[in-house]
C-alpha atoms as a PDB file:
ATOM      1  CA  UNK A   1       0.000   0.000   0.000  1.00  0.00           C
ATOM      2  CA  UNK A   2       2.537   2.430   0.879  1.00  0.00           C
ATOM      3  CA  UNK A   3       4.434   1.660  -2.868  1.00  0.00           C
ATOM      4  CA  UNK A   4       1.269   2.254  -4.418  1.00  0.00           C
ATOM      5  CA  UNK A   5       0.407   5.694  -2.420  1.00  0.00           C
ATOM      6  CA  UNK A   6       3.788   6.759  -3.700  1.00  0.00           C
ATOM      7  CA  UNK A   7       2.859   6.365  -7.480  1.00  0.00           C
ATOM      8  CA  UNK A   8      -0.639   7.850  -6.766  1.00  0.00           C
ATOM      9  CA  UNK A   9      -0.080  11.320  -5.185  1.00  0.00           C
ATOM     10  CA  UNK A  10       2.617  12.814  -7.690  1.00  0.00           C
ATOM     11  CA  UNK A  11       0.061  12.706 -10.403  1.00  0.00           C
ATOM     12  CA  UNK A  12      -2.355  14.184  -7.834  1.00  0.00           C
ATOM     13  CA  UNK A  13      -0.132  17.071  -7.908  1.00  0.00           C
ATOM     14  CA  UNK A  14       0.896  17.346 -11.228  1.00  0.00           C
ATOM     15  CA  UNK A  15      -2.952  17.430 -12.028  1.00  0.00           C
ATOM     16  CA  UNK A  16      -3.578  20.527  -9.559  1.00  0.00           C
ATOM     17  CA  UNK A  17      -0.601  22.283 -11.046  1.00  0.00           C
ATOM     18  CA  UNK A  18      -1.991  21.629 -14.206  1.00  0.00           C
ATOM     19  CA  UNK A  19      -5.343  22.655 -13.430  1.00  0.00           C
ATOM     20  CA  UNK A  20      -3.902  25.743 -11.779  1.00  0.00           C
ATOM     21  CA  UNK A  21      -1.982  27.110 -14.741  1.00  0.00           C
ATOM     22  CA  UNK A  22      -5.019  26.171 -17.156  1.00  0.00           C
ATOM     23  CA  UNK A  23      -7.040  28.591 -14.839  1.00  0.00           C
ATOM     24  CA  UNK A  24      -4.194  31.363 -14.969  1.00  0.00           C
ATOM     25  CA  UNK A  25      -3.891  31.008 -18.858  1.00  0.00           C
ATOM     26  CA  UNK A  26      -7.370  31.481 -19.003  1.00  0.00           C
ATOM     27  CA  UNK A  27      -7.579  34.815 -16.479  1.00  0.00           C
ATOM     28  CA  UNK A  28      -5.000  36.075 -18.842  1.00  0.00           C
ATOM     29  CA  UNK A  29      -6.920  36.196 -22.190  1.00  0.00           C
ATOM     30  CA  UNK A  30      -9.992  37.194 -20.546  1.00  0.00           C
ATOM     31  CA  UNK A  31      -8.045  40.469 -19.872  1.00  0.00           C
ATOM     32  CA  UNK A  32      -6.539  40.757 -23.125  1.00  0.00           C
ATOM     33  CA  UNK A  33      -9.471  42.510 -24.347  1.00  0.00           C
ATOM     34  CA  UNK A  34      -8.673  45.399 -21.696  1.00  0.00           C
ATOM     35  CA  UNK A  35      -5.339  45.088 -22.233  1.00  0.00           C
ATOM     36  CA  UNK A  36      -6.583  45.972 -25.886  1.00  0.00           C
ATOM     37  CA  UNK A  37      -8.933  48.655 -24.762  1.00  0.00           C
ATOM     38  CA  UNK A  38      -6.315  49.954 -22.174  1.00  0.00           C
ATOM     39  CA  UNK A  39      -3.109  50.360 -24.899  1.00  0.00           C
ATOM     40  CA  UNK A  40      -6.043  51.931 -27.654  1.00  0.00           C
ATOM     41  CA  UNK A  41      -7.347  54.633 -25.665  1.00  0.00           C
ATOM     42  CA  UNK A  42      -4.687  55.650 -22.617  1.00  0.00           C
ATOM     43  CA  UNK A  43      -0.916  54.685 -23.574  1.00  0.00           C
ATOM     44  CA  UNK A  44      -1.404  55.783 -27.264  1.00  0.00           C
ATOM     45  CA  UNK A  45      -2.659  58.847 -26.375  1.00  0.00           C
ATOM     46  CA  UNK A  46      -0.129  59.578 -23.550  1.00  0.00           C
ATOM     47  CA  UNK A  47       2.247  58.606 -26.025  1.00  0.00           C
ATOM     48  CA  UNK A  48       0.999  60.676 -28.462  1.00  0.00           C
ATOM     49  CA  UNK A  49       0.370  63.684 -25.910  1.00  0.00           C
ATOM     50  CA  UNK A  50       4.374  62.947 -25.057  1.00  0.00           C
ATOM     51  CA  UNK A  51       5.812  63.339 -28.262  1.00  0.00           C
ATOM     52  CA  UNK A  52       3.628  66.107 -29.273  1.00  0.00           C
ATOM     53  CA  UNK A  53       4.198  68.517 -26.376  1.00  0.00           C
ATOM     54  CA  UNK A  54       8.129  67.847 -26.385  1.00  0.00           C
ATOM     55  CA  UNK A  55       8.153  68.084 -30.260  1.00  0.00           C
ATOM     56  CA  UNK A  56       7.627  71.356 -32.203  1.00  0.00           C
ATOM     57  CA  UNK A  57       6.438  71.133 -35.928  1.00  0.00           C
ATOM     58  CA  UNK A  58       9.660  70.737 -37.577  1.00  0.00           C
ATOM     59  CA  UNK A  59       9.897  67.456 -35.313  1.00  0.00           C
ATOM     60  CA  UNK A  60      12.987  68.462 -33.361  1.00  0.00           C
ATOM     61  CA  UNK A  61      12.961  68.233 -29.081  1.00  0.00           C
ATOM     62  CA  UNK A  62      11.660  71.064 -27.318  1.00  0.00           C
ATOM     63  CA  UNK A  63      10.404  72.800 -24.100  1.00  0.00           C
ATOM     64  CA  UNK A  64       8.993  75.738 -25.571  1.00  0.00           C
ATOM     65  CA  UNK A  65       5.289  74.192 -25.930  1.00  0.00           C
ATOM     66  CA  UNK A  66       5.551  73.454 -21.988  1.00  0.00           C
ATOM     67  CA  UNK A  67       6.982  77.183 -21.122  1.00  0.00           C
ATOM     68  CA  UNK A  68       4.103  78.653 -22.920  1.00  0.00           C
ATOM     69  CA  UNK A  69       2.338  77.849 -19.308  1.00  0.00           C
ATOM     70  CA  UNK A  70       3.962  81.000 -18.143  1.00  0.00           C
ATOM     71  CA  UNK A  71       2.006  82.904 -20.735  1.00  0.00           C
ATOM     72  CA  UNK A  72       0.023  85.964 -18.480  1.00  0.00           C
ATOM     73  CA  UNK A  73      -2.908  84.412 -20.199  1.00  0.00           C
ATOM     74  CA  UNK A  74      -2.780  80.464 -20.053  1.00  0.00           C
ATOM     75  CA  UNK A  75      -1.130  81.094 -16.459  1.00  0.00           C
ATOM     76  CA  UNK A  76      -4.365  83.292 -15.519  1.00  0.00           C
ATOM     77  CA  UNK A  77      -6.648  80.220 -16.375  1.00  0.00           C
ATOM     78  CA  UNK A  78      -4.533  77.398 -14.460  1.00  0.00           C
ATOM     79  CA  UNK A  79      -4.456  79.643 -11.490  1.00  0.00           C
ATOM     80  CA  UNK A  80      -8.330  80.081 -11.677  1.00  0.00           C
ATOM     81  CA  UNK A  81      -8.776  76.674 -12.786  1.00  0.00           C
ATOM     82  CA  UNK A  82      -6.793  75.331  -9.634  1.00  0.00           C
ATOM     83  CA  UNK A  83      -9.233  77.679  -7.156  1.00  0.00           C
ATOM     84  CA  UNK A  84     -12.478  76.353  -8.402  1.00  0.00           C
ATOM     85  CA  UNK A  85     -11.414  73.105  -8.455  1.00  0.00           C
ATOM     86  CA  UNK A  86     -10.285  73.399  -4.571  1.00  0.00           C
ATOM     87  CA  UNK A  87     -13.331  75.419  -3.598  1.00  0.00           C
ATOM     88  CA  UNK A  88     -15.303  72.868  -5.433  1.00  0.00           C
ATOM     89  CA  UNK A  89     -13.495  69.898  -3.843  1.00  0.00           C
ATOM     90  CA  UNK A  90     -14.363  71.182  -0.053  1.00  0.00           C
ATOM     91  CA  UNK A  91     -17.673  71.764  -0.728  1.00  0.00           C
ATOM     92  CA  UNK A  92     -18.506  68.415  -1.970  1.00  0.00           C
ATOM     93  CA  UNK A  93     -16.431  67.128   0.982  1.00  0.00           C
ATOM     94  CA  UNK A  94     -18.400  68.985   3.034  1.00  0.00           C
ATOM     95  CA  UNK A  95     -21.666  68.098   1.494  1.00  0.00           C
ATOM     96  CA  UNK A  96     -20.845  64.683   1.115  1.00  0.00           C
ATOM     97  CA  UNK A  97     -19.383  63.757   4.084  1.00  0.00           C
ATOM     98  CA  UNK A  98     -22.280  64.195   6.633  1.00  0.00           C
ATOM     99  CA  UNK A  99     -24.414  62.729   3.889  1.00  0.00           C
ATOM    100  CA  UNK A 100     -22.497  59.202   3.931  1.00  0.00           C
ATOM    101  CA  UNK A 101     -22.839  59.485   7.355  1.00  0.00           C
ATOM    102  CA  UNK A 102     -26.506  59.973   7.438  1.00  0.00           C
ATOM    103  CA  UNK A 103     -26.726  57.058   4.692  1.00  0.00           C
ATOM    104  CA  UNK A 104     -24.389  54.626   6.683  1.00  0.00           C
ATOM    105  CA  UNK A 105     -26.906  55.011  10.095  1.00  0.00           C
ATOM    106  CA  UNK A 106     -30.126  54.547   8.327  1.00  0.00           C
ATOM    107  CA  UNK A 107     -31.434  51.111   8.882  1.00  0.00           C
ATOM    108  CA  UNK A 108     -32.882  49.806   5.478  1.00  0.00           C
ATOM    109  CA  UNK A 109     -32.280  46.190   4.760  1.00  0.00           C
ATOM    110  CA  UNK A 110     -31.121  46.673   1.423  1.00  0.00           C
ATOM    111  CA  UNK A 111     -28.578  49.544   0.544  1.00  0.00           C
ATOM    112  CA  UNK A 112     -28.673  49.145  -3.314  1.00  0.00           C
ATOM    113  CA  UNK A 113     -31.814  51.910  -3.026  1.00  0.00           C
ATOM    114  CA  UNK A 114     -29.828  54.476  -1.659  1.00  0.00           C
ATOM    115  CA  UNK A 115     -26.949  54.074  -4.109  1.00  0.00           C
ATOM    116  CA  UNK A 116     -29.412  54.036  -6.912  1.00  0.00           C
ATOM    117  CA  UNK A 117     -30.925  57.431  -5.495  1.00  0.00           C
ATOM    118  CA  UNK A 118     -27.314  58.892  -5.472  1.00  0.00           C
ATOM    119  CA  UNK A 119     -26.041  57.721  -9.147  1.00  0.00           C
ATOM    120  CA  UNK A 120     -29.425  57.993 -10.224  1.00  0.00           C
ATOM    121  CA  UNK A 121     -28.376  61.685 -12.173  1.00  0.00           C
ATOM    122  CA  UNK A 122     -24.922  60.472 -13.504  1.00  0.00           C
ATOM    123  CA  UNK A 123     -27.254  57.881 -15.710  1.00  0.00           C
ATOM    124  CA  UNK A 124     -28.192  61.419 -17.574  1.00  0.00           C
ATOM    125  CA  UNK A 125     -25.897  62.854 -19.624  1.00  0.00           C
ATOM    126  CA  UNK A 126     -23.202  64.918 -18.975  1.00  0.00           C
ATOM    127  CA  UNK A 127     -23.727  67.495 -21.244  1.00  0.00           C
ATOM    128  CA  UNK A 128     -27.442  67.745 -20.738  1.00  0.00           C
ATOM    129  CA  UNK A 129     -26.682  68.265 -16.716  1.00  0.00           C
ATOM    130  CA  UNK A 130     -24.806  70.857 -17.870  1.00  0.00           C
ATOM    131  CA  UNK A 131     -27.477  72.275 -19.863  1.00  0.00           C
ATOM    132  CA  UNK A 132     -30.663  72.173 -17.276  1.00  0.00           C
ATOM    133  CA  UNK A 133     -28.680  73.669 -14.698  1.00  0.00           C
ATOM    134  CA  UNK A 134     -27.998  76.881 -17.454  1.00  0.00           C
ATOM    135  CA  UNK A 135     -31.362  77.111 -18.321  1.00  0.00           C
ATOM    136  CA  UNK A 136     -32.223  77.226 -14.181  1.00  0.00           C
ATOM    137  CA  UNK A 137     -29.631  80.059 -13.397  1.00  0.00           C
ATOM    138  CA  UNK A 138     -29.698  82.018 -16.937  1.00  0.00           C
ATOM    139  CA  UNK A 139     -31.334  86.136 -15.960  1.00  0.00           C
ATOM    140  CA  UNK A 140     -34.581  84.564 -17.546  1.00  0.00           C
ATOM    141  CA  UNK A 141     -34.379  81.295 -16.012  1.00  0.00           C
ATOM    142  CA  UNK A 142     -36.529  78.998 -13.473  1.00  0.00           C
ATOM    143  CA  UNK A 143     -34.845  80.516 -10.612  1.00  0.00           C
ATOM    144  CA  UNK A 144     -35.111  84.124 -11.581  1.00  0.00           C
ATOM    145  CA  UNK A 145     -38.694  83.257 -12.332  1.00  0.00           C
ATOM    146  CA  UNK A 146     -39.423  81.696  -9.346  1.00  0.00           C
ATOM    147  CA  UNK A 147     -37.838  84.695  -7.427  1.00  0.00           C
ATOM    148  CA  UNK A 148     -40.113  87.384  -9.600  1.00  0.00           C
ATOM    149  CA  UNK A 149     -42.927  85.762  -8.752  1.00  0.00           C
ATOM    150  CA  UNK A 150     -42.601  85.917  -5.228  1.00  0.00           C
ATOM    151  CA  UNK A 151     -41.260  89.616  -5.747  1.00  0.00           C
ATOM    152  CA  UNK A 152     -38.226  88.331  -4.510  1.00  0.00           C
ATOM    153  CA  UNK A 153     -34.692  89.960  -5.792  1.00  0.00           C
ATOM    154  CA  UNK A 154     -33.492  87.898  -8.783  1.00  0.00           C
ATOM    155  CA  UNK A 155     -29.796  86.445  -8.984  1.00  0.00           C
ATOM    156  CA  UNK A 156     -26.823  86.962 -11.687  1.00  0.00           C
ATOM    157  CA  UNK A 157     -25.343  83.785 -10.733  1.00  0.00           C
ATOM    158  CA  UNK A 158     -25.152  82.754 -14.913  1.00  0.00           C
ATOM    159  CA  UNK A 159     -21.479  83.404 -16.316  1.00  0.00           C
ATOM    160  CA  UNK A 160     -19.704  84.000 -12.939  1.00  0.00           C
ATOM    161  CA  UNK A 161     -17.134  81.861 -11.102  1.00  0.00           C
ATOM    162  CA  UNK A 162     -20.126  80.623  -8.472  1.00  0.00           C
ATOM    163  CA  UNK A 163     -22.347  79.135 -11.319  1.00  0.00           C
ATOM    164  CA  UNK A 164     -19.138  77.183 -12.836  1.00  0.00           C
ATOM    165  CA  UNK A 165     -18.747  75.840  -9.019  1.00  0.00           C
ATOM    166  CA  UNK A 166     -22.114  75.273  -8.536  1.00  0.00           C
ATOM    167  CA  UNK A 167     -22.047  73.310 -12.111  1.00  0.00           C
ATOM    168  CA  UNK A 168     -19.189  71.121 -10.696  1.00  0.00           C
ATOM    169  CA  UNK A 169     -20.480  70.369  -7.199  1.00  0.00           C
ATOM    170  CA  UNK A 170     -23.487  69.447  -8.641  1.00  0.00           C
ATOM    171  CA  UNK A 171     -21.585  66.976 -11.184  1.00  0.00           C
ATOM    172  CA  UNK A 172     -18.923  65.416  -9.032  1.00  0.00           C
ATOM    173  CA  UNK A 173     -20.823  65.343  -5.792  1.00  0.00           C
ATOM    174  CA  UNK A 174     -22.155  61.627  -6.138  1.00  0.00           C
ATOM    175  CA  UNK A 175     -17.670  60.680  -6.693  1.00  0.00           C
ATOM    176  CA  UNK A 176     -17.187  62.129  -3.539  1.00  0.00           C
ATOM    177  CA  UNK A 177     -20.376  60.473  -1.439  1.00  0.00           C
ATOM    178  CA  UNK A 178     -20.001  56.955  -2.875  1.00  0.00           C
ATOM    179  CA  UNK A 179     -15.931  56.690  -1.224  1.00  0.00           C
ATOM    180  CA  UNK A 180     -16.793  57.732   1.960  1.00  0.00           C
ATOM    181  CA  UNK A 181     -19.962  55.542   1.996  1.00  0.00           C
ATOM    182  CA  UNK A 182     -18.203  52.618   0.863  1.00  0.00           C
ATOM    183  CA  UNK A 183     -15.607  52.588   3.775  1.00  0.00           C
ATOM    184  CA  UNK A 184     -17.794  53.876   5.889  1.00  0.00           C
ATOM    185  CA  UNK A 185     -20.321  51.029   6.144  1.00  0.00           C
ATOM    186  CA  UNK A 186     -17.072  48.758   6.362  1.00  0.00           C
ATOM    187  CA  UNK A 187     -16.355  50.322  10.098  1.00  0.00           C
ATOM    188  CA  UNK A 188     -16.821  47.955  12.814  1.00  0.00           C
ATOM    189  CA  UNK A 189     -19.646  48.831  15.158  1.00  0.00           C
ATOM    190  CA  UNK A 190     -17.194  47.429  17.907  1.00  0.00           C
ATOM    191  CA  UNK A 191     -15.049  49.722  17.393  1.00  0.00           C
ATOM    192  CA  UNK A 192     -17.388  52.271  17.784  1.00  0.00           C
ATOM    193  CA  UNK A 193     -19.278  50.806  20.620  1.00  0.00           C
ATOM    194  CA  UNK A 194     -15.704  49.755  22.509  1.00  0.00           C
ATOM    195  CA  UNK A 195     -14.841  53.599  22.248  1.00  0.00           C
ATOM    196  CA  UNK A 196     -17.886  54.881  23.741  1.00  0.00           C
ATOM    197  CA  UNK A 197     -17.745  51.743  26.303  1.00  0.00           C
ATOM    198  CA  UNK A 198     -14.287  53.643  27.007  1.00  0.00           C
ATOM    199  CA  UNK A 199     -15.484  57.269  28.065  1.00  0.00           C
ATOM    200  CA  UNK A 200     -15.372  58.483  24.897  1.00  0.00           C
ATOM    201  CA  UNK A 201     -18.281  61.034  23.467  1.00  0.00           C
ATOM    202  CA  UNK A 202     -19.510  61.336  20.418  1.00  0.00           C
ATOM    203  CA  UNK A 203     -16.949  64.328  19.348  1.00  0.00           C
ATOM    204  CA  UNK A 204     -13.850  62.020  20.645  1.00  0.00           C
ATOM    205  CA  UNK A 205     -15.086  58.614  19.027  1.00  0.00           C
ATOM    206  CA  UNK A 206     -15.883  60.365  15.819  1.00  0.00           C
ATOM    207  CA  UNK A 207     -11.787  62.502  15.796  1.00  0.00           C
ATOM    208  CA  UNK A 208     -10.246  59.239  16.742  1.00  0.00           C
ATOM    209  CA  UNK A 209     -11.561  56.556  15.176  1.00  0.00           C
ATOM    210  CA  UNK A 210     -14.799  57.537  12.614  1.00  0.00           C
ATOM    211  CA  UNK A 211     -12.778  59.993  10.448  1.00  0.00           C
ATOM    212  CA  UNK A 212      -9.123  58.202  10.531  1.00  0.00           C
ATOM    213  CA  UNK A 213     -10.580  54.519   9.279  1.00  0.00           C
ATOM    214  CA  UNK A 214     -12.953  56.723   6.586  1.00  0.00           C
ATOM    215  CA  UNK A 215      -9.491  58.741   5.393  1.00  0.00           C
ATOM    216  CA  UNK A 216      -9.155  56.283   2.687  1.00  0.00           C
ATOM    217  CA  UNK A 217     -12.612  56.961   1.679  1.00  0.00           C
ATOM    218  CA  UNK A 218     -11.594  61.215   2.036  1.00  0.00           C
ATOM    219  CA  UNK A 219      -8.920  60.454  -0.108  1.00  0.00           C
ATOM    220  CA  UNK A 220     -10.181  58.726  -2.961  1.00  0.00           C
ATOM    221  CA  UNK A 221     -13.321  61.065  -2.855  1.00  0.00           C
ATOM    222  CA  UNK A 222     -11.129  63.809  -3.254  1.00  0.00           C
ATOM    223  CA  UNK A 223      -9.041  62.769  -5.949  1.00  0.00           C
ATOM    224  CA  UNK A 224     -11.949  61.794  -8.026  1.00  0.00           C
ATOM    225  CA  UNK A 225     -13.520  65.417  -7.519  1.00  0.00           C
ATOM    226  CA  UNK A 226     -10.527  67.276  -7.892  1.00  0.00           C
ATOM    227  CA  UNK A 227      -9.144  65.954 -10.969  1.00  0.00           C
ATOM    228  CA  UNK A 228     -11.981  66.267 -13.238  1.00  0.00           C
ATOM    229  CA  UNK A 229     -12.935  69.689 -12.068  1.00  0.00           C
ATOM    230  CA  UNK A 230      -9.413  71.086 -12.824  1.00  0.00           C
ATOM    231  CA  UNK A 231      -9.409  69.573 -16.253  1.00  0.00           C
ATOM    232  CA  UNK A 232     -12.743  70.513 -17.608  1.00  0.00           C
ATOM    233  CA  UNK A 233     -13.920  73.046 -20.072  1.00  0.00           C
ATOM    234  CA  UNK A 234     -17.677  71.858 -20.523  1.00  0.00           C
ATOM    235  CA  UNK A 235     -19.053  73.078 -17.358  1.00  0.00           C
ATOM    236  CA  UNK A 236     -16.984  76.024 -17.910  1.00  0.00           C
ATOM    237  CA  UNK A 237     -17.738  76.533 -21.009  1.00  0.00           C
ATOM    238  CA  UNK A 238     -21.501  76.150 -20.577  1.00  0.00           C
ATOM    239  CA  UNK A 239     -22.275  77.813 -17.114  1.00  0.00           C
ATOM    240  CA  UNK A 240     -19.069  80.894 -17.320  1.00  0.00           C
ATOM    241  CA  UNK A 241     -19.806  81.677 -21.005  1.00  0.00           C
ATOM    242  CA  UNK A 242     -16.732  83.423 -23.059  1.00  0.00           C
ATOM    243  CA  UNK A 243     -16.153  85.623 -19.856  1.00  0.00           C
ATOM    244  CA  UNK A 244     -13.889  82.950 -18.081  1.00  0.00           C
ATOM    245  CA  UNK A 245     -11.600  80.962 -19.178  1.00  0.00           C
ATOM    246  CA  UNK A 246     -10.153  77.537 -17.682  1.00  0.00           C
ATOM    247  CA  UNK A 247      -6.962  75.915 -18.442  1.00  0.00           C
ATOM    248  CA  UNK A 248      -9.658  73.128 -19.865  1.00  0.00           C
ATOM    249  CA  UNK A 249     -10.847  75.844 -22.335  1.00  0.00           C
ATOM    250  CA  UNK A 250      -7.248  77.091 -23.371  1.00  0.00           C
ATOM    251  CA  UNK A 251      -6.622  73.492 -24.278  1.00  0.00           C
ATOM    252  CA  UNK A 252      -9.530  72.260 -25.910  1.00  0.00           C
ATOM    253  CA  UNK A 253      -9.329  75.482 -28.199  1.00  0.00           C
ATOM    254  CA  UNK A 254      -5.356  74.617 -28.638  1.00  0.00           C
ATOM    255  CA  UNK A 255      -6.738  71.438 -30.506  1.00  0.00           C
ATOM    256  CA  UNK A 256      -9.502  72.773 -31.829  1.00  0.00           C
ATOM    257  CA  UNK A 257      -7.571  75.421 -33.699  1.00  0.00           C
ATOM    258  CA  UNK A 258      -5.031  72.611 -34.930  1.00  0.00           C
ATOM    259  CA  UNK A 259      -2.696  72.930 -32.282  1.00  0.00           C
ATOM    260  CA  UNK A 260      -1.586  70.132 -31.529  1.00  0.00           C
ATOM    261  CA  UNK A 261       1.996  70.862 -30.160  1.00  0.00           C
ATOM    262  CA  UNK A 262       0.756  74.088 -28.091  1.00  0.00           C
ATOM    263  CA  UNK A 263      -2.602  71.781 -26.518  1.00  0.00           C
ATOM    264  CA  UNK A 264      -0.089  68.768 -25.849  1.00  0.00           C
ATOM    265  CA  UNK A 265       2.413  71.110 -23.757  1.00  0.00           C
ATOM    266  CA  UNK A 266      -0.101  72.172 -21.821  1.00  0.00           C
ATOM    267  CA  UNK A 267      -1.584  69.060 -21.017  1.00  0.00           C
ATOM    268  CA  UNK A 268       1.643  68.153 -19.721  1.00  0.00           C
ATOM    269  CA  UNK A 269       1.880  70.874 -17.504  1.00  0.00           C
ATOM    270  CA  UNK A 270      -1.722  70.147 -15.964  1.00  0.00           C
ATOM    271  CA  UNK A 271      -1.228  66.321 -15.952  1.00  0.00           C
ATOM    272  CA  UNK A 272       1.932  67.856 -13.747  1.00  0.00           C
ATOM    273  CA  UNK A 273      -0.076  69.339 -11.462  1.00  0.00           C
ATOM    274  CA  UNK A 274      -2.187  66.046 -10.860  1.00  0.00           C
ATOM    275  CA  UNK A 275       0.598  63.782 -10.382  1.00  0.00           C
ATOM    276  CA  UNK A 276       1.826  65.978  -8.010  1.00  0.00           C
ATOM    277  CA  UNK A 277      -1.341  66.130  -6.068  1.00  0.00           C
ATOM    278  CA  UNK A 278      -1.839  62.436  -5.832  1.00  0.00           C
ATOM    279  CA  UNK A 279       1.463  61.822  -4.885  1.00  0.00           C
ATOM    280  CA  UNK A 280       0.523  64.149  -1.884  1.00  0.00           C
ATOM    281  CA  UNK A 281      -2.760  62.495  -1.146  1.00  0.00           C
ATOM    282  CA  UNK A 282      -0.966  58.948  -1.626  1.00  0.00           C
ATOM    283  CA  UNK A 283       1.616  59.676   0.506  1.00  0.00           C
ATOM    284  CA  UNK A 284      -0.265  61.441   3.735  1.00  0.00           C
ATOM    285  CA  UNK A 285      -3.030  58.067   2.784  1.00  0.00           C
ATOM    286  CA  UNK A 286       0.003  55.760   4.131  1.00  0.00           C
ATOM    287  CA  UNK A 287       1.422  57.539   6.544  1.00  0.00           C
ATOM    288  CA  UNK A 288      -2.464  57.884   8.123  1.00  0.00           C
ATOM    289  CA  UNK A 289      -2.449  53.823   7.651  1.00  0.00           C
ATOM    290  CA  UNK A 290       0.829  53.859   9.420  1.00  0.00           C
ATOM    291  CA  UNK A 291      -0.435  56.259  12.622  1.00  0.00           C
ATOM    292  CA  UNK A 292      -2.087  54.995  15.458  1.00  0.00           C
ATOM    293  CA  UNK A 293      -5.796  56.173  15.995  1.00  0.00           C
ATOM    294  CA  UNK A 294      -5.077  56.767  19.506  1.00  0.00           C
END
């Protein structure tokens, strides 16, 4: 018996190894498609972003499309770009924080409801957001209207810095409350309960353990907000009119205009500028994983 168990089990094994790499080969072509999907339509065009904005039109190596950041003009629009994007970002963190937290303690047995109810609007489109919230705020619009009839003052919110903030809160709100719900509803209650068993209040248990095991949630909510608000130029486009200008709009008319060298530089210069903020976030993310709550 113990001659024959020692033919039997090394073709047990070589079968599970076998059976093992038949399941890996298999996980790798069902993501070639991505792979596919992910060299088509981001390394190309980073590539091709690269080699334009380093390039001038003769096709020699140069800076000069990235210096043309310190134009009085294009520098005017990243500056104002980066403050509504950072105004925007708090407010949706503000807004969206005690939201998650108002979602996390409701007791419904199924949560799917309440996630519906927040992506609900990002099923519309984009563009058409956009669109309704310039025909409420326009100087004839539903709010103005409203306002008139109850002989109230009206509002010229429509082309101004507020309505493009407004336009982006409104947008990137639900990437901001979906984070900080998701980790939230991952928090022990033990933790929570063991706190206040502790002495801890509600202020306390909410500094020292509530906000530090959400940070992950803060962070991620915050990169997702930020970015896209700092590199659009529909909202701005749409809601601030010709009167203000983004470093979204300088680019999109760089390529529009058949720029291609001028739009790439700048890109680079604003994909910079995101790098270097999520390096930031990344980096204060671990060294809050690394800190103890207490």
């Amino acid at each position: 018996m113990t001659g024959k168990n020692k033919l039997i089990h090394p073709p047990q094994k070589l079968s599970q190894n076998g059976l093992q790499v038949t399941h890996t080969n298999k996980i790798k072509w069902l993501s070639f498609p991505y792979l596919i999907w992910m060299a088509g339509f981001i390394i190309i065009p980073l590539i091709m972003i690269v080699f334009y904005g380093l390039t001038s039109k003769e096709g020699g190596l140069t800076l000069e499309n990235i210096s043309l950041i310190s134009d009085p003009i294009n520098l005017k629009a990243l500056l104002l770009a980066l403050e509504l994007s950072i105004i925007s970002t708090i407010i949706c963190l503000l807004l969206a924080y005690p939201l998650a937290i108002i979602l996390n303690n409701t007791k419904m047995k199924s949560n799917s409801f309440i996630v519906l109810i927040i992506i609900l609007p990002m099923w519309m489109n984009f563009l058409l957001r956009t669109i309704a919230w310039q025909n409420i705020l326009e100087r004839t619009g539903v709010l103005n209207s409203i306002l008139s009839f109850f002989h109230l003052p009206t509002l010229n919110i429509i082309n101004t810095p507020a309505a493009i903030i407004l336009g982006m809160v409104y947008n990137f709100l639900p990437f901001m409350v979906l984070p900080i719900y998701n980790v939230l509803i991952k928090i022990d209650t033990d933790v929570i309960n063991a706190a206040r068993d502790l002495g801890a209040n509600g202020r306390q248990t909410f500094r020292k353990i509530i906000f530090p095991l959400s940070l992950p949630g803060v962070l991620s909510g915050i990169t997702m907000v930020f970015v896209p608000s700092l590199t659009t130029f529909v909202i701005s486009t749409i809601l601030g009119g010709s009167k203000i200008v983004l470093i979204g709009n300088v680019i999109e008319q760089q390529f529009r205009l058949g720029n291609w060298h001028t739009g790439s530089g700048l890109s680079l210069v604003l994909m910079l500028f995101i790098l270097f903020s999520m390096a930031i976030l990344s980096k204060y993310d671990k060294e809050s994983e690394g800190s103890n709550l207490w």
